[in-house]
Protein backbone atom coordinates (compact mmCIF):
# COMPACT_ATOMS: atom_id res chain seq x y z
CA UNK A 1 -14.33 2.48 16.51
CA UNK A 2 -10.73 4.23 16.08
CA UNK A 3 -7.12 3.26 15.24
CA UNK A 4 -6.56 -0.12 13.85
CA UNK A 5 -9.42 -2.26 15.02
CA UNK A 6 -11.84 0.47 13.14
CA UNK A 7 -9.68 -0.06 10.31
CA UNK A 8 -9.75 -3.71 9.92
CA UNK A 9 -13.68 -3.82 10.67
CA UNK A 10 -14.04 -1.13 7.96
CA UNK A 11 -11.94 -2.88 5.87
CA UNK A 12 -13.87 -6.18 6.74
CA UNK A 13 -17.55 -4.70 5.90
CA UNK A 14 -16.30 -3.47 2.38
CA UNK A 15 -14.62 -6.97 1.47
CA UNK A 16 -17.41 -8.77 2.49
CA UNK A 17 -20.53 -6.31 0.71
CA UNK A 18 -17.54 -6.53 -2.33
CA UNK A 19 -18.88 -9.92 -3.22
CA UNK A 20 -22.33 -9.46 -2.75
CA UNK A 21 -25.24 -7.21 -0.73
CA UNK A 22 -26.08 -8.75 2.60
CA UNK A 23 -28.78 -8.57 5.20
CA UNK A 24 -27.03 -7.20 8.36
CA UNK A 25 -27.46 -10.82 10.14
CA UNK A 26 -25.75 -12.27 6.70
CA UNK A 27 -22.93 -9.61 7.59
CA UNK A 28 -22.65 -10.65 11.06
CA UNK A 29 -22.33 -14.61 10.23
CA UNK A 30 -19.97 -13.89 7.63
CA UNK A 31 -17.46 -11.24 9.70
CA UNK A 32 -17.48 -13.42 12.74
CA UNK A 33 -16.37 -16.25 10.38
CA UNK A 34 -13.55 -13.65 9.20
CA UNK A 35 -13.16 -11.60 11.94
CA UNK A 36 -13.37 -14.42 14.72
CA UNK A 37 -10.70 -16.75 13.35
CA UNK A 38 -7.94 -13.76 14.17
CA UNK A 39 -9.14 -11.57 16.87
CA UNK A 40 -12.48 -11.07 18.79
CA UNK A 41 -15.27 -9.62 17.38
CA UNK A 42 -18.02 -7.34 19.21
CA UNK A 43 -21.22 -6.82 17.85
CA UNK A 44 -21.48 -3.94 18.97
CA UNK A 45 -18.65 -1.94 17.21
CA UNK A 46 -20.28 -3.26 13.91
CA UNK A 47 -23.35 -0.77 13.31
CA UNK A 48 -21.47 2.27 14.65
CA UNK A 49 -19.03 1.04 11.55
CA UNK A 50 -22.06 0.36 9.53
CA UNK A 51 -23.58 4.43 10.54
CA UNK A 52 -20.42 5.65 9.67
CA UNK A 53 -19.76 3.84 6.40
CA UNK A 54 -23.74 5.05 5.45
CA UNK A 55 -22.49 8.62 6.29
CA UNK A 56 -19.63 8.54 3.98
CA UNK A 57 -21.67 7.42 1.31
CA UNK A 58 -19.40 4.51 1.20
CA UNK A 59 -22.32 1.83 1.30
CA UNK A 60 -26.11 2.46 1.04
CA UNK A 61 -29.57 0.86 2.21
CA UNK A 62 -32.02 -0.87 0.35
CA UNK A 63 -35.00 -2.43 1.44
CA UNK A 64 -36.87 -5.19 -1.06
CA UNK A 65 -39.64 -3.86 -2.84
CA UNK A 66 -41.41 -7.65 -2.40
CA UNK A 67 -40.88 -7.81 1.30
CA UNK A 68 -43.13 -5.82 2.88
CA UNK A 69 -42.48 -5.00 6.44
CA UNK A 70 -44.18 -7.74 9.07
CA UNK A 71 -46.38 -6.06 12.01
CA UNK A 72 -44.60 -4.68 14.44
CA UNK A 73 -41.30 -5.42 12.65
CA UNK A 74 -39.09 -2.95 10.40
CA UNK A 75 -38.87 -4.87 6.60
CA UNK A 76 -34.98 -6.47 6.25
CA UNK A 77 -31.97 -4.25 4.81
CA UNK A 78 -29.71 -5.00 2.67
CA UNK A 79 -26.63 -3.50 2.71
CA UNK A 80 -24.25 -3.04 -0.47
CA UNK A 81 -21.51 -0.51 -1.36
CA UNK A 82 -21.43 2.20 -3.11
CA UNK A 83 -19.06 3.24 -6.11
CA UNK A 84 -17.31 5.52 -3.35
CA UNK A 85 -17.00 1.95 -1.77
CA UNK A 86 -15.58 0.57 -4.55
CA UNK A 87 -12.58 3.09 -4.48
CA UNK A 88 -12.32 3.35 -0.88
CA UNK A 89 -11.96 -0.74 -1.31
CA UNK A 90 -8.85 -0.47 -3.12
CA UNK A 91 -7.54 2.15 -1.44
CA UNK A 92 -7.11 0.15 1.94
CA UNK A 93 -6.33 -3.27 -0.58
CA UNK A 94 -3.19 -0.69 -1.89
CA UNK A 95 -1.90 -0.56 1.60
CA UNK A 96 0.99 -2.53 2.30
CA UNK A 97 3.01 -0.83 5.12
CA UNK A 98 3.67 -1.62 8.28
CA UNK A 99 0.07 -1.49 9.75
CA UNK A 100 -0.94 -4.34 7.09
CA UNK A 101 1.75 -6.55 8.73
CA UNK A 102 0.85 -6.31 12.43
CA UNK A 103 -1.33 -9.27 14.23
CA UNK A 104 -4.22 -6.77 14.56
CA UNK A 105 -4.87 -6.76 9.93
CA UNK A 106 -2.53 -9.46 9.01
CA UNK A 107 -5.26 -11.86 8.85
CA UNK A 108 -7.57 -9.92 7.52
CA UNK A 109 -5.61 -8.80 4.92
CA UNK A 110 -4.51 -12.33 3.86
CA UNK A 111 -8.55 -13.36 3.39
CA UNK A 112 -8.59 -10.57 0.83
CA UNK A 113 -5.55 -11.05 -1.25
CA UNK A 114 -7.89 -12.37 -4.09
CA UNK A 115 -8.85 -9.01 -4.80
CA UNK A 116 -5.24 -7.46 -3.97
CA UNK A 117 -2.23 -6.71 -6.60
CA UNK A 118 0.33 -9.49 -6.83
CA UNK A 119 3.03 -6.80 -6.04
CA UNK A 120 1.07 -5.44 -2.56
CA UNK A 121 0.65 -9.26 -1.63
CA UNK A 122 4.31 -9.85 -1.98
CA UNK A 123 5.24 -6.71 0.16
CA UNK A 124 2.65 -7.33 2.72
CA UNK A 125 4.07 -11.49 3.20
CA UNK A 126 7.42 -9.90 3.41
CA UNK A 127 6.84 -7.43 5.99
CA UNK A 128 5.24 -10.05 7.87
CA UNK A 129 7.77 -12.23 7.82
CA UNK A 130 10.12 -9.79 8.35
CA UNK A 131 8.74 -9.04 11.80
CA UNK A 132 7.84 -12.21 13.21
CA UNK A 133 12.17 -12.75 12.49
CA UNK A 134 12.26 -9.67 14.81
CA UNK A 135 10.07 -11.41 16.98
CA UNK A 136 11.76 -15.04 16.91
CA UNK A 137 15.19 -13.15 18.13
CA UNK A 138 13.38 -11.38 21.21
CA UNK A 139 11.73 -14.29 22.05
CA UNK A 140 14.60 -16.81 21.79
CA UNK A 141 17.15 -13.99 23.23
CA UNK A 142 14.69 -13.41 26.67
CA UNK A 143 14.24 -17.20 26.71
CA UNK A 144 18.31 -17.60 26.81
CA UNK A 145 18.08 -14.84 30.22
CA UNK A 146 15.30 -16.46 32.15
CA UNK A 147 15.63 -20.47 30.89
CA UNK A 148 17.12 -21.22 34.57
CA UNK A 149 14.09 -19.06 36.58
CA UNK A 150 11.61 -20.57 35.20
CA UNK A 151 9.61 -24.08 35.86
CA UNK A 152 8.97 -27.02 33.85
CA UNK A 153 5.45 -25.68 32.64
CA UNK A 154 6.10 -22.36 32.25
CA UNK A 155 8.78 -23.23 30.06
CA UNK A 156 7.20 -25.76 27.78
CA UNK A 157 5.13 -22.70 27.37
CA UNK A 158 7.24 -20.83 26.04
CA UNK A 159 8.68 -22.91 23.97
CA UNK A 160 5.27 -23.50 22.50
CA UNK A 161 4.81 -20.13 21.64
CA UNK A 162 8.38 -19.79 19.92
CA UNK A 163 7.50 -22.49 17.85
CA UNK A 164 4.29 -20.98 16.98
CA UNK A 165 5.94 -18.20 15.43
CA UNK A 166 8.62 -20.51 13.42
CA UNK A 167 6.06 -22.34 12.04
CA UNK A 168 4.47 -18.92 10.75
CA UNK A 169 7.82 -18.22 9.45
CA UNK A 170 8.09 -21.04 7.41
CA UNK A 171 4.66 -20.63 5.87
CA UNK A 172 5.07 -17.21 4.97
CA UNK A 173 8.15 -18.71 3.19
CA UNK A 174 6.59 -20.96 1.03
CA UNK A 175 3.89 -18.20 0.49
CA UNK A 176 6.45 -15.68 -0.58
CA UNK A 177 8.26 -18.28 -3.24
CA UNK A 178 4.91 -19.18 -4.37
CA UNK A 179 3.93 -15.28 -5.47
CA UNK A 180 7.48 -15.09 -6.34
CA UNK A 181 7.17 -17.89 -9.01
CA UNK A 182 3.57 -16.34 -9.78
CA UNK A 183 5.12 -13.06 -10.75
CA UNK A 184 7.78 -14.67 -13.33
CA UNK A 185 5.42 -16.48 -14.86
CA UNK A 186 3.26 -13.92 -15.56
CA UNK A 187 6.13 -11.80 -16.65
CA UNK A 188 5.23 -9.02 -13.69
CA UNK A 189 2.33 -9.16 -13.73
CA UNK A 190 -1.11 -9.00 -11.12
CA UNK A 191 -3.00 -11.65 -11.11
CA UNK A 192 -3.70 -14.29 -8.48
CA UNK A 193 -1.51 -16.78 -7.14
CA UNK A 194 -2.42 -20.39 -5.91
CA UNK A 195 -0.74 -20.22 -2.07
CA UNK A 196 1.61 -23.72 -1.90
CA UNK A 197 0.30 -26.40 0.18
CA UNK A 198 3.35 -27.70 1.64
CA UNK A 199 2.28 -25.16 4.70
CA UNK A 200 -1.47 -25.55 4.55
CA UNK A 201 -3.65 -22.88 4.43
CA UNK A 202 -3.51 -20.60 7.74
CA UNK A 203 -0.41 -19.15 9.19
CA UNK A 204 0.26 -22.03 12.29
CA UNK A 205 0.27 -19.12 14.93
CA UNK A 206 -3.74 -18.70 13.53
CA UNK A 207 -4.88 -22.29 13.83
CA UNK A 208 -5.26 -21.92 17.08
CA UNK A 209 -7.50 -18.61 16.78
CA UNK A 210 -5.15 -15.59 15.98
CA UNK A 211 -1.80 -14.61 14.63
CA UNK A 212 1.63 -15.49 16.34
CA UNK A 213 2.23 -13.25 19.51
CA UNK A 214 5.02 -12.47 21.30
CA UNK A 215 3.21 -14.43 24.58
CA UNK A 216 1.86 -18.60 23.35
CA UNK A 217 -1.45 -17.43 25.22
CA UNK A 218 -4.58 -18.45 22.86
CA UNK A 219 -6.45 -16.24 20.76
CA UNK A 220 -9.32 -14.20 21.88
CA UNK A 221 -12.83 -16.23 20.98
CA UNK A 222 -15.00 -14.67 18.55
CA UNK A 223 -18.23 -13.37 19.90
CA UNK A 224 -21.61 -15.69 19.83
CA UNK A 225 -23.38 -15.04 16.67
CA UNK A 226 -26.87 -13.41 17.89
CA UNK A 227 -30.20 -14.28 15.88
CA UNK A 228 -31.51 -10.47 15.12
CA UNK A 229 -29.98 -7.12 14.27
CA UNK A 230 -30.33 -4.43 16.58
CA UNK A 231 -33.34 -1.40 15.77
CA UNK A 232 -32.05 1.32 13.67
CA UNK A 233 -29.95 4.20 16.16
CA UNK A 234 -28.80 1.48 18.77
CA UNK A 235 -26.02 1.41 19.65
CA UNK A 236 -25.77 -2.65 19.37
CA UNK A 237 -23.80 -3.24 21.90
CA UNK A 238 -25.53 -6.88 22.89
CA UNK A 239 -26.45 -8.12 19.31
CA UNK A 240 -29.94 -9.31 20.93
CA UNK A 241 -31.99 -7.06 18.75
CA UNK A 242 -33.23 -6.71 15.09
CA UNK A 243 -31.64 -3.99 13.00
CA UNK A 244 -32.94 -5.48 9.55
């Protein structure tokens, strides 16, 4: 788990143990509903995040007094975060350069914005926007160059995936003059803002399964949802086993 996937699935874990301790299976059903919707999530890159996290004393175990452990079976874990958590939460929620922006966290980021400040929302929706327009001009410039090479399909295509990304562009639009409006009527200040729903509720490059991309290919599927957690020190790489 390195570089910006780790990040996001760290990120991910934190948010979601935020709201309230879960069972590891809990975890699972509620990252793949997170995680899934934007990029493709493996099972098995959640309990090395989960070992690590432990390690940093960024979340901790517990294990229900009333629920003794079944034969044979290890007793159900709940997982929930620490007050190094806590900070380490709002550390990554601070964030709002260039990494935040990218197709990889942009998603991810959005689902969190409830617990983000109004001023880090409104630089992370205008960084986004800022490069899908970088996008739209490569895209619509290497169109213009290879419009007469290519073939009926191929082209519809592309044109598909161009207007993927406008469509993104004008939702983050709306988005942006709905935290702008936010901000002035609370004088500056942080709090949340209601997202407009003249562009619905998912950027349109998403609704298919991810963020806009340079290529109109679909989104990665998330991964199955398995029925048990792996046992503790596996690596979990087939989610076919019960951690807890």
């Amino acid at each position: 788990m390195t570089g910006a996937r780790g990040g996001v699935l760290e990120l991910a874990v934190l948010g979601c143990l935020h709201e309230t301790p879960l069972h590891g299976y809990e975890l699972r059903k509620r990252l793949n509903a997170l995680l899934g919707m934007f990029r493709a999530f493996s099972y098995g890159s959640l309990y090395p995040c989960l070992r690590k996290l432990l390690a940093e004393g960024l979340i901790a175990e517990e294990r229900p007094a009333d629920a003794p452990p079944l034969a044979g079976r290890r007793s159900k874990i709940v997982y929930k975060l620490t007050a190094e958590g806590k900070e380490r939460l709002q550390e990554l929620l601070t964030e709002a350069g260039p990494s935040a922006w990218e197709d990889e966290s942009f998603g991810v980021r959005f689902a969190f914005f409830r617990h983000t400040e109004a001023e880090v929302r409104l630089r992370i929706l205008e960084g986004r926007r800022s490069r899908l327009e970088e996008r739209l001009d490569s895209v619509r410039k290497a169109l213009a160059r290879t419009r007469e090479r290519l073939d009926s399909y191929t082209l519809e295509l592309q044109r598909h995936g161009l207007e993927s990304v406008e469509r993104e562009v004008r939702w983050l639009n709306e988005l942006i003059e709905t935290e702008r409006q936010g901000g002035a009527e609370r004088g500056g200040g942080t709090g949340e803002a209601t997202p407009g729903t003249g562009g619905g509720t998912e950027p349109a490059g998403q609704a298919g399964g991810g963020p806009a991309t340079d290529a109109p290919a679909g989104a990665d599927p998330g991964a199955d949802a398995g029925e048990h957690d792996p046992p503790r020190g596996a690596e979990g790489t087939d989610g076919r086993h019960d951690r807890g």
